[in-house]
PDB file of N, CA and C in Angstrom:
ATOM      1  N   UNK A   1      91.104  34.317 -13.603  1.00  0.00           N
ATOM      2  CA  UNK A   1      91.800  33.115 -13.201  1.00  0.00           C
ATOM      3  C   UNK A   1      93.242  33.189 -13.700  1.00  0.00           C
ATOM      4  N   UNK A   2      94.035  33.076 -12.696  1.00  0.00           N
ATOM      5  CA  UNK A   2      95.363  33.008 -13.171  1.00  0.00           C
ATOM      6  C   UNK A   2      96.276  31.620 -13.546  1.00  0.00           C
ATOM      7  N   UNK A   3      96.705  31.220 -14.679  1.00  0.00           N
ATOM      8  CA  UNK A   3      97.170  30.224 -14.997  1.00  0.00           C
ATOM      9  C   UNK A   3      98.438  29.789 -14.379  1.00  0.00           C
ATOM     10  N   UNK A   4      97.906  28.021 -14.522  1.00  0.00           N
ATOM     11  CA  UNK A   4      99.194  27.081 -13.131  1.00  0.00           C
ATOM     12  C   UNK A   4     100.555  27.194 -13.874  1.00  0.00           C
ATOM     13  N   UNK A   5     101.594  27.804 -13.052  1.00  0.00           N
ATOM     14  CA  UNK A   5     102.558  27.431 -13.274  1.00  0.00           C
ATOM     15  C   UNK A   5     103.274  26.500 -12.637  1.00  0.00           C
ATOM     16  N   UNK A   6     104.070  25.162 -14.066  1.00  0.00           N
ATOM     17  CA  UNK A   6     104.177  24.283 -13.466  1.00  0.00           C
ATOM     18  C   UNK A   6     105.645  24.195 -13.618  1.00  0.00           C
ATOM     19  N   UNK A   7     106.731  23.440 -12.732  1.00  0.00           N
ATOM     20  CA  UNK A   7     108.072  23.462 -12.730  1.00  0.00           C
ATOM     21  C   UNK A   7     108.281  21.679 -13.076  1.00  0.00           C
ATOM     22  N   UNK A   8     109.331  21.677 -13.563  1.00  0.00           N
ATOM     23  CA  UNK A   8     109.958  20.357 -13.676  1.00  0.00           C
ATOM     24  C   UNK A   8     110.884  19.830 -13.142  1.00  0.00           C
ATOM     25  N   UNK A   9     111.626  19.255 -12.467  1.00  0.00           N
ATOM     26  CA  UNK A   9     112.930  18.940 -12.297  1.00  0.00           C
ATOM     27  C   UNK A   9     113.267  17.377 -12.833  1.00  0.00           C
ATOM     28  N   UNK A  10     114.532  17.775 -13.466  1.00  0.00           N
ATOM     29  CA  UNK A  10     115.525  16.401 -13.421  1.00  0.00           C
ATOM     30  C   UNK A  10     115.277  16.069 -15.069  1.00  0.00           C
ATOM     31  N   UNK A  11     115.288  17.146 -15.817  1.00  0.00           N
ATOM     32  CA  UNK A  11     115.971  16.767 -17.445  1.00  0.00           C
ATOM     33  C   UNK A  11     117.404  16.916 -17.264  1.00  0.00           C
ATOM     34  N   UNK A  12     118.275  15.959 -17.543  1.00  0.00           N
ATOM     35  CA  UNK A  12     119.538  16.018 -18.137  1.00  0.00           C
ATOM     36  C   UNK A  12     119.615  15.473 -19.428  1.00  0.00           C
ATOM     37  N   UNK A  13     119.605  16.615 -20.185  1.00  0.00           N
ATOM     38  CA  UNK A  13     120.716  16.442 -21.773  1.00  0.00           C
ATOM     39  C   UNK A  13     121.260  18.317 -22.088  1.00  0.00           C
ATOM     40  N   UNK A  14     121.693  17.859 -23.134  1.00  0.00           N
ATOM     41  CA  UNK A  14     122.060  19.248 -23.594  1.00  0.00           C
ATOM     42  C   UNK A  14     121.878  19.321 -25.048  1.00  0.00           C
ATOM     43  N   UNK A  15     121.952  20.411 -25.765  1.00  0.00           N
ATOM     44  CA  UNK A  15     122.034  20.870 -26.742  1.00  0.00           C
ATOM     45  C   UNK A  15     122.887  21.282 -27.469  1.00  0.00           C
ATOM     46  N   UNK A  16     123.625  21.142 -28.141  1.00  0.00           N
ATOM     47  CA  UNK A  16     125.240  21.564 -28.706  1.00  0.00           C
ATOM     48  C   UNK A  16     124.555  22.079 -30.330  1.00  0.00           C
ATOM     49  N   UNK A  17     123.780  21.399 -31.180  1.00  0.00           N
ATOM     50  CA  UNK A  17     123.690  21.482 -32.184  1.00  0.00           C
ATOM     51  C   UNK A  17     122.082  21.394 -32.183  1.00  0.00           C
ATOM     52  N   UNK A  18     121.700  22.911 -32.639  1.00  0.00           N
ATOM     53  CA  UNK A  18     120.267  23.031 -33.553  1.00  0.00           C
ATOM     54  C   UNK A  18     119.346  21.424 -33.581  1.00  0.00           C
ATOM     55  N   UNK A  19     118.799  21.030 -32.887  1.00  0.00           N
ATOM     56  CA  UNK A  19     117.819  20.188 -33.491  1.00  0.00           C
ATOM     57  C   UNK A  19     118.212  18.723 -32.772  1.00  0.00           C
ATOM     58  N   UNK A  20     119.324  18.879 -32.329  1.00  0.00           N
ATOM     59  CA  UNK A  20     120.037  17.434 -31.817  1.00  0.00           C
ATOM     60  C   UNK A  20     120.268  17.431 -30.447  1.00  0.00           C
ATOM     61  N   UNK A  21     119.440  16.812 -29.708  1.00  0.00           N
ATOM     62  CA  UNK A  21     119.210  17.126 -27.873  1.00  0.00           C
ATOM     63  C   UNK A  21     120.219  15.016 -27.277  1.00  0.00           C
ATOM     64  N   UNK A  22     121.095  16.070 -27.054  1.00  0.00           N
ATOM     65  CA  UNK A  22     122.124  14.728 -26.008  1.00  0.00           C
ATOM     66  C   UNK A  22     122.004  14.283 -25.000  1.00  0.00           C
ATOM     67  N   UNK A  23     121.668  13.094 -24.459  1.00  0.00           N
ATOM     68  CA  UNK A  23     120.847  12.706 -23.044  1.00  0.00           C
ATOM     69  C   UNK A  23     122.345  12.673 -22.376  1.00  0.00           C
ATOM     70  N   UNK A  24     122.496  12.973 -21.078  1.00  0.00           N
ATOM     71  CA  UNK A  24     123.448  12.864 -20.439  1.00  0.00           C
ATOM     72  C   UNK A  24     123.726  11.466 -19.733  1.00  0.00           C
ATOM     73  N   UNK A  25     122.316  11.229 -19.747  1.00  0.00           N
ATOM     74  CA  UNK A  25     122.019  10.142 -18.727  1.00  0.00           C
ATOM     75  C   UNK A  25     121.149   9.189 -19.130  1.00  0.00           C
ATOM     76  N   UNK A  26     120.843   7.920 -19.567  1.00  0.00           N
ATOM     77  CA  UNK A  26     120.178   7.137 -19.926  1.00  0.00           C
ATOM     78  C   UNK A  26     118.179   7.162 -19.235  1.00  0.00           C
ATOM     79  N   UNK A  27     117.597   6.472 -20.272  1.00  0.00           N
ATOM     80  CA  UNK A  27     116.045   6.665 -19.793  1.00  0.00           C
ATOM     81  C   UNK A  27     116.068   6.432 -18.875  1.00  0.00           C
ATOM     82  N   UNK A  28     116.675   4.845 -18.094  1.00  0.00           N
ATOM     83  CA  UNK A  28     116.211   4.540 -17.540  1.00  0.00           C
ATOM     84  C   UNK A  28     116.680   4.780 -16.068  1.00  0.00           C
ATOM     85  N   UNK A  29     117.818   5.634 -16.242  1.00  0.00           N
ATOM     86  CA  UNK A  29     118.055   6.737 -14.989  1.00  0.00           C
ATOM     87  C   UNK A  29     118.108   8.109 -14.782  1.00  0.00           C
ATOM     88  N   UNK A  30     116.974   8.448 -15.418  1.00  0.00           N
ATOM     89  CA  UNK A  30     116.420   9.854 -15.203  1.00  0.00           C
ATOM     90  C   UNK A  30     115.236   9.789 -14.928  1.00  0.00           C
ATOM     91  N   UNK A  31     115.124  10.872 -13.945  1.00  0.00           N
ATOM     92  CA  UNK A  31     114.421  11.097 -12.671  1.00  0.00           C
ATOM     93  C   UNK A  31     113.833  12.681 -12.809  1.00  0.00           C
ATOM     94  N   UNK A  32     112.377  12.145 -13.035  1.00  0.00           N
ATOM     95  CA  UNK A  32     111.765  13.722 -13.405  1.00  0.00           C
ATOM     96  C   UNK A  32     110.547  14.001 -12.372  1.00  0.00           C
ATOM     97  N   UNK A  33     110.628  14.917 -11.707  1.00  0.00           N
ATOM     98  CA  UNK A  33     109.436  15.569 -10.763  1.00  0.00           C
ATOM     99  C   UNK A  33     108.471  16.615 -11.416  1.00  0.00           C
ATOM    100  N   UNK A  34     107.508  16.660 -11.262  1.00  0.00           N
ATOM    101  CA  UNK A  34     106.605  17.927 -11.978  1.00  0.00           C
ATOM    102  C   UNK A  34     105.743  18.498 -10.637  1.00  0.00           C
ATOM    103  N   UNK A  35     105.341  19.158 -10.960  1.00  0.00           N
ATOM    104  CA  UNK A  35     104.126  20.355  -9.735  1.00  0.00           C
ATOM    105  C   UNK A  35     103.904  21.398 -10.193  1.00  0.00           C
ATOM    106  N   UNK A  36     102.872  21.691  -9.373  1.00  0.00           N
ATOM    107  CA  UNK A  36     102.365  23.205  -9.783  1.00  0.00           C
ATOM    108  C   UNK A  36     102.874  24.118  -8.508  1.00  0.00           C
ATOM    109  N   UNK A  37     103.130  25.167  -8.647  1.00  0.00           N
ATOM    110  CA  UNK A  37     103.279  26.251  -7.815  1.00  0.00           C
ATOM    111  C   UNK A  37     102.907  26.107  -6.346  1.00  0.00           C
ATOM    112  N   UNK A  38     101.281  25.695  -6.450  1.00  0.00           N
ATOM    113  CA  UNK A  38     100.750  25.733  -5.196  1.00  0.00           C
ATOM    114  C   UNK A  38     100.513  24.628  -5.132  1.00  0.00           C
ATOM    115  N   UNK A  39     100.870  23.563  -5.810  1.00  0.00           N
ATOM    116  CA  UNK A  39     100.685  22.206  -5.287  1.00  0.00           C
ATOM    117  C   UNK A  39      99.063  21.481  -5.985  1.00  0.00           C
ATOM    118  N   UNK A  40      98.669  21.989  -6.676  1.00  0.00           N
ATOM    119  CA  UNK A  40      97.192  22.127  -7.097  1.00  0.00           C
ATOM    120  C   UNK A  40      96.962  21.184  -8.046  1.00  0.00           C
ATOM    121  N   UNK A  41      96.800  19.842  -8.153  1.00  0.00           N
ATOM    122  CA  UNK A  41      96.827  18.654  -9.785  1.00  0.00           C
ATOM    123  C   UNK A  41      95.753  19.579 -10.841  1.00  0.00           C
ATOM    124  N   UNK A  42      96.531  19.873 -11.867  1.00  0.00           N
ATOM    125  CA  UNK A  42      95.476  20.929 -12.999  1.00  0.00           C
ATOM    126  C   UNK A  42      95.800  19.780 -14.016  1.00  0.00           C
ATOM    127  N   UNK A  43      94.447  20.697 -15.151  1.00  0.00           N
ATOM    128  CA  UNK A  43      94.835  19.890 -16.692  1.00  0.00           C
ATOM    129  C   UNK A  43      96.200  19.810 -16.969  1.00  0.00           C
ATOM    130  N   UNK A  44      96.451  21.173 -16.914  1.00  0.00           N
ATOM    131  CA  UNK A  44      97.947  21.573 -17.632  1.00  0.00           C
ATOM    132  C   UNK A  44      99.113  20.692 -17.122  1.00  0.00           C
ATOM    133  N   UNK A  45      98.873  20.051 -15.779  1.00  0.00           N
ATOM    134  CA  UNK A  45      99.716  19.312 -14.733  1.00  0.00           C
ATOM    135  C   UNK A  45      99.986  18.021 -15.671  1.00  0.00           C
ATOM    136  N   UNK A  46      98.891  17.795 -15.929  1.00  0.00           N
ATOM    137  CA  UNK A  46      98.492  16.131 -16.487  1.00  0.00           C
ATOM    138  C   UNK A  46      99.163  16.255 -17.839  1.00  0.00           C
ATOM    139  N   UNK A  47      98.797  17.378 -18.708  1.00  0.00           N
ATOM    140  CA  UNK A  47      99.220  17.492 -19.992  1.00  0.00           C
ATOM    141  C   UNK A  47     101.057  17.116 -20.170  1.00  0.00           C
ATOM    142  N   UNK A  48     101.165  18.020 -19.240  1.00  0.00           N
ATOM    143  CA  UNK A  48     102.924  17.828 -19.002  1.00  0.00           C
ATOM    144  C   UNK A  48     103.162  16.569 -18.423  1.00  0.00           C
ATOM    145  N   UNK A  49     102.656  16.085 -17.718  1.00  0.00           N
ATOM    146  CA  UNK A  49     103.144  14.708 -17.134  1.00  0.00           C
ATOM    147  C   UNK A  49     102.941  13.407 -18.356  1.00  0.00           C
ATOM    148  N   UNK A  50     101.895  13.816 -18.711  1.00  0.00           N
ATOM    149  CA  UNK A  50     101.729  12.856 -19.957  1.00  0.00           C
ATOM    150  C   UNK A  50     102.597  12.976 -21.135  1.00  0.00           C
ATOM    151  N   UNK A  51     103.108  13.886 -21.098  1.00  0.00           N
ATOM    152  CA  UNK A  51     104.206  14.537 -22.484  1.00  0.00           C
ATOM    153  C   UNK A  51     105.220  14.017 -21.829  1.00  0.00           C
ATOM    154  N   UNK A  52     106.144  14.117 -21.189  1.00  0.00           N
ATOM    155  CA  UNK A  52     107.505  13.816 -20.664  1.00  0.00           C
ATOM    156  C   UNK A  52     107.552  12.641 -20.108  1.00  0.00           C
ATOM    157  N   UNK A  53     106.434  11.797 -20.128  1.00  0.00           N
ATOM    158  CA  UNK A  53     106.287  10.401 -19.648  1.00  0.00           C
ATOM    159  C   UNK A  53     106.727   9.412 -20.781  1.00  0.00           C
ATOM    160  N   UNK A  54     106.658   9.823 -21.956  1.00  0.00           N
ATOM    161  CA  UNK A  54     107.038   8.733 -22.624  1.00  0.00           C
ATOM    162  C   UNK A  54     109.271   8.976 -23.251  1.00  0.00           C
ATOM    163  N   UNK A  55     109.171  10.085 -22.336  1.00  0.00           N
ATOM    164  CA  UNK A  55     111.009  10.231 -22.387  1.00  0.00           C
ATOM    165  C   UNK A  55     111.520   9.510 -21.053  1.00  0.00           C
ATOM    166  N   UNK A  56     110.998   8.856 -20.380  1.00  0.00           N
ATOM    167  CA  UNK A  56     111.450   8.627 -18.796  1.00  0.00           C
ATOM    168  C   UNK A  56     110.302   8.468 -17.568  1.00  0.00           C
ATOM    169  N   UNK A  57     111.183   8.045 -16.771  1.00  0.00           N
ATOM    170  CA  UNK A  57     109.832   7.882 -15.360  1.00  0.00           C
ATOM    171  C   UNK A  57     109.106   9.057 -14.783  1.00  0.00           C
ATOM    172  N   UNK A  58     108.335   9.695 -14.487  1.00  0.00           N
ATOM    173  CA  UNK A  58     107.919  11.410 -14.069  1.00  0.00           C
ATOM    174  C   UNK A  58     107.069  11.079 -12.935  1.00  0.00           C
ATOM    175  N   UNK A  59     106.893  11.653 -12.125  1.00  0.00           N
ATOM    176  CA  UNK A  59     106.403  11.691 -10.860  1.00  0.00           C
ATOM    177  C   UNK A  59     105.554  13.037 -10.699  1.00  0.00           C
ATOM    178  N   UNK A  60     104.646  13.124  -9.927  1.00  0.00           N
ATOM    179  CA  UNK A  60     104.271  14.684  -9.792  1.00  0.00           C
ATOM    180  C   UNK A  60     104.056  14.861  -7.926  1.00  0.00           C
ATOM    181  N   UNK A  61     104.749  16.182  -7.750  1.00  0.00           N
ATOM    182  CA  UNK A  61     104.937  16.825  -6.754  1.00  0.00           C
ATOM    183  C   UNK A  61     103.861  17.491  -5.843  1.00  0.00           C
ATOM    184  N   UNK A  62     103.340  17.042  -4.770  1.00  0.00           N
ATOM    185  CA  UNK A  62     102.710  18.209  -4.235  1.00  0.00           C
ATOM    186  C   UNK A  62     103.644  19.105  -3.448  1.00  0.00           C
ATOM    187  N   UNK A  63     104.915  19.420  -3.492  1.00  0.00           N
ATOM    188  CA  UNK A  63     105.687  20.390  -3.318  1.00  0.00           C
ATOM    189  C   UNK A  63     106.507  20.331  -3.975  1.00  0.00           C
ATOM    190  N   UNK A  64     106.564  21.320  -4.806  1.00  0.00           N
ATOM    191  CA  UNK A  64     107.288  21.391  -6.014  1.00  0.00           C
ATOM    192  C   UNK A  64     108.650  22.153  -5.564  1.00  0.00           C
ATOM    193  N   UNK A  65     108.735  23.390  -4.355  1.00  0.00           N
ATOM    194  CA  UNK A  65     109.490  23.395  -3.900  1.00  0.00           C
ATOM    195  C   UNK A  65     110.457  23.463  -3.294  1.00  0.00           C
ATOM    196  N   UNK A  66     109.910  22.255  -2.418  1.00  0.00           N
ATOM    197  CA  UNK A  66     110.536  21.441  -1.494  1.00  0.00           C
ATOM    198  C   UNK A  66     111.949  20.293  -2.559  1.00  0.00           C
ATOM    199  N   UNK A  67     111.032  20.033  -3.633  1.00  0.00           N
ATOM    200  CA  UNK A  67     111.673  18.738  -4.352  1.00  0.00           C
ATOM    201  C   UNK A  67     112.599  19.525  -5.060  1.00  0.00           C
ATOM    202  N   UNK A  68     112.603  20.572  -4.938  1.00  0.00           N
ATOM    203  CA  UNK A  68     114.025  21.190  -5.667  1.00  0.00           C
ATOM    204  C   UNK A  68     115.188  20.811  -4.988  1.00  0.00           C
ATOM    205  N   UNK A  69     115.023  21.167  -3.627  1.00  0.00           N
ATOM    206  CA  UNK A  69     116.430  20.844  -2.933  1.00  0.00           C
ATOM    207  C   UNK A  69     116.618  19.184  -2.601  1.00  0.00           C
ATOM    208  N   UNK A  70     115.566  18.061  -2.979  1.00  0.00           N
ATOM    209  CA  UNK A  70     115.761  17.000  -2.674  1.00  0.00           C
ATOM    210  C   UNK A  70     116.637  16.141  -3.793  1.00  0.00           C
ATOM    211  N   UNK A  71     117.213  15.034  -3.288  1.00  0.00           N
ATOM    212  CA  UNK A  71     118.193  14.600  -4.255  1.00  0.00           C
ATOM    213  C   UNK A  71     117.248  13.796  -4.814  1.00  0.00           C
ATOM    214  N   UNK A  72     117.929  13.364  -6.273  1.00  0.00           N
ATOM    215  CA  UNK A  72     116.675  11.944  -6.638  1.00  0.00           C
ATOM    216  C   UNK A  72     117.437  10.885  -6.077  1.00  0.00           C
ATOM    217  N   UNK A  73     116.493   9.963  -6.316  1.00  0.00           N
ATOM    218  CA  UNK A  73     116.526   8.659  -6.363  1.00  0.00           C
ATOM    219  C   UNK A  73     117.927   7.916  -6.538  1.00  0.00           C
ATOM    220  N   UNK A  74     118.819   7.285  -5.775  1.00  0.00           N
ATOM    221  CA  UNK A  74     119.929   6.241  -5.921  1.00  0.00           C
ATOM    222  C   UNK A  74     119.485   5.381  -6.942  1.00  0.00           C
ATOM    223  N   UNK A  75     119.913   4.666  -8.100  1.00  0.00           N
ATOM    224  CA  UNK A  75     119.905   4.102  -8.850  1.00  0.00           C
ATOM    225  C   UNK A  75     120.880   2.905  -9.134  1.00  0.00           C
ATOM    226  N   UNK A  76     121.248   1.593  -8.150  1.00  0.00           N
ATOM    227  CA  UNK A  76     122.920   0.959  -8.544  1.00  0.00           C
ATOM    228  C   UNK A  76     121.861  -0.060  -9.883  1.00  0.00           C
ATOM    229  N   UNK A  77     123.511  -0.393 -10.176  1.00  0.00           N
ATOM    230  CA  UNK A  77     123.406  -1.373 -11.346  1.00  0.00           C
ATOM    231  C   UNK A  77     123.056  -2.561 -10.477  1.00  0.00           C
ATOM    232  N   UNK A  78     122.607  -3.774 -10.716  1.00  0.00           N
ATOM    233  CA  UNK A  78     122.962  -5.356 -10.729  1.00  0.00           C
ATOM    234  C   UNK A  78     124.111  -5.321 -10.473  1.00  0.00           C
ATOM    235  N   UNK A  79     124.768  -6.501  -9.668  1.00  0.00           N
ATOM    236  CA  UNK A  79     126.292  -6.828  -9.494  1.00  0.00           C
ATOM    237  C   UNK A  79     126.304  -8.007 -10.051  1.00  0.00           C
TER     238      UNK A  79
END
């Protein structure tokens, strides 16, 4: 059995300094997709979705990708 590989899209921060990760973009407008390769919901799928769920909103992909080239989500403020 060959193990799921799964892709993510839509972390923005960076790293400048050892240990200290800089969000570029606030929680509550970042936009994260997950999937597996072949589109397949595995443990490992869930494990990751459940991990990166409590940094932001996460979604999971049955084309993982397809959702590469898709834009996320528009986000306006309140006026």
């Amino acid at each position: 059995m060959t193990p799921a590989r799964i892709a993510v899209l839509g972390i923005v921060a960076n790293r400048y300094t050892p240990g200290v990760v800089e969000r570029q973009v606030p929680r509550t407008g970042t936009w994260r997709r997950a999937g597996t390769m072949d589109g397949v919901r595995t443990p490992s799928l869930a494990t990751v979705v459940d991990g990166l769920g409590h940094a932001g909103a996460i979604s999971i992909s049955n084309d993982i990708r397809a959702s590469t080239w898709m834009k996320p989500p528009v986000r306006r403020s309140p006026q």
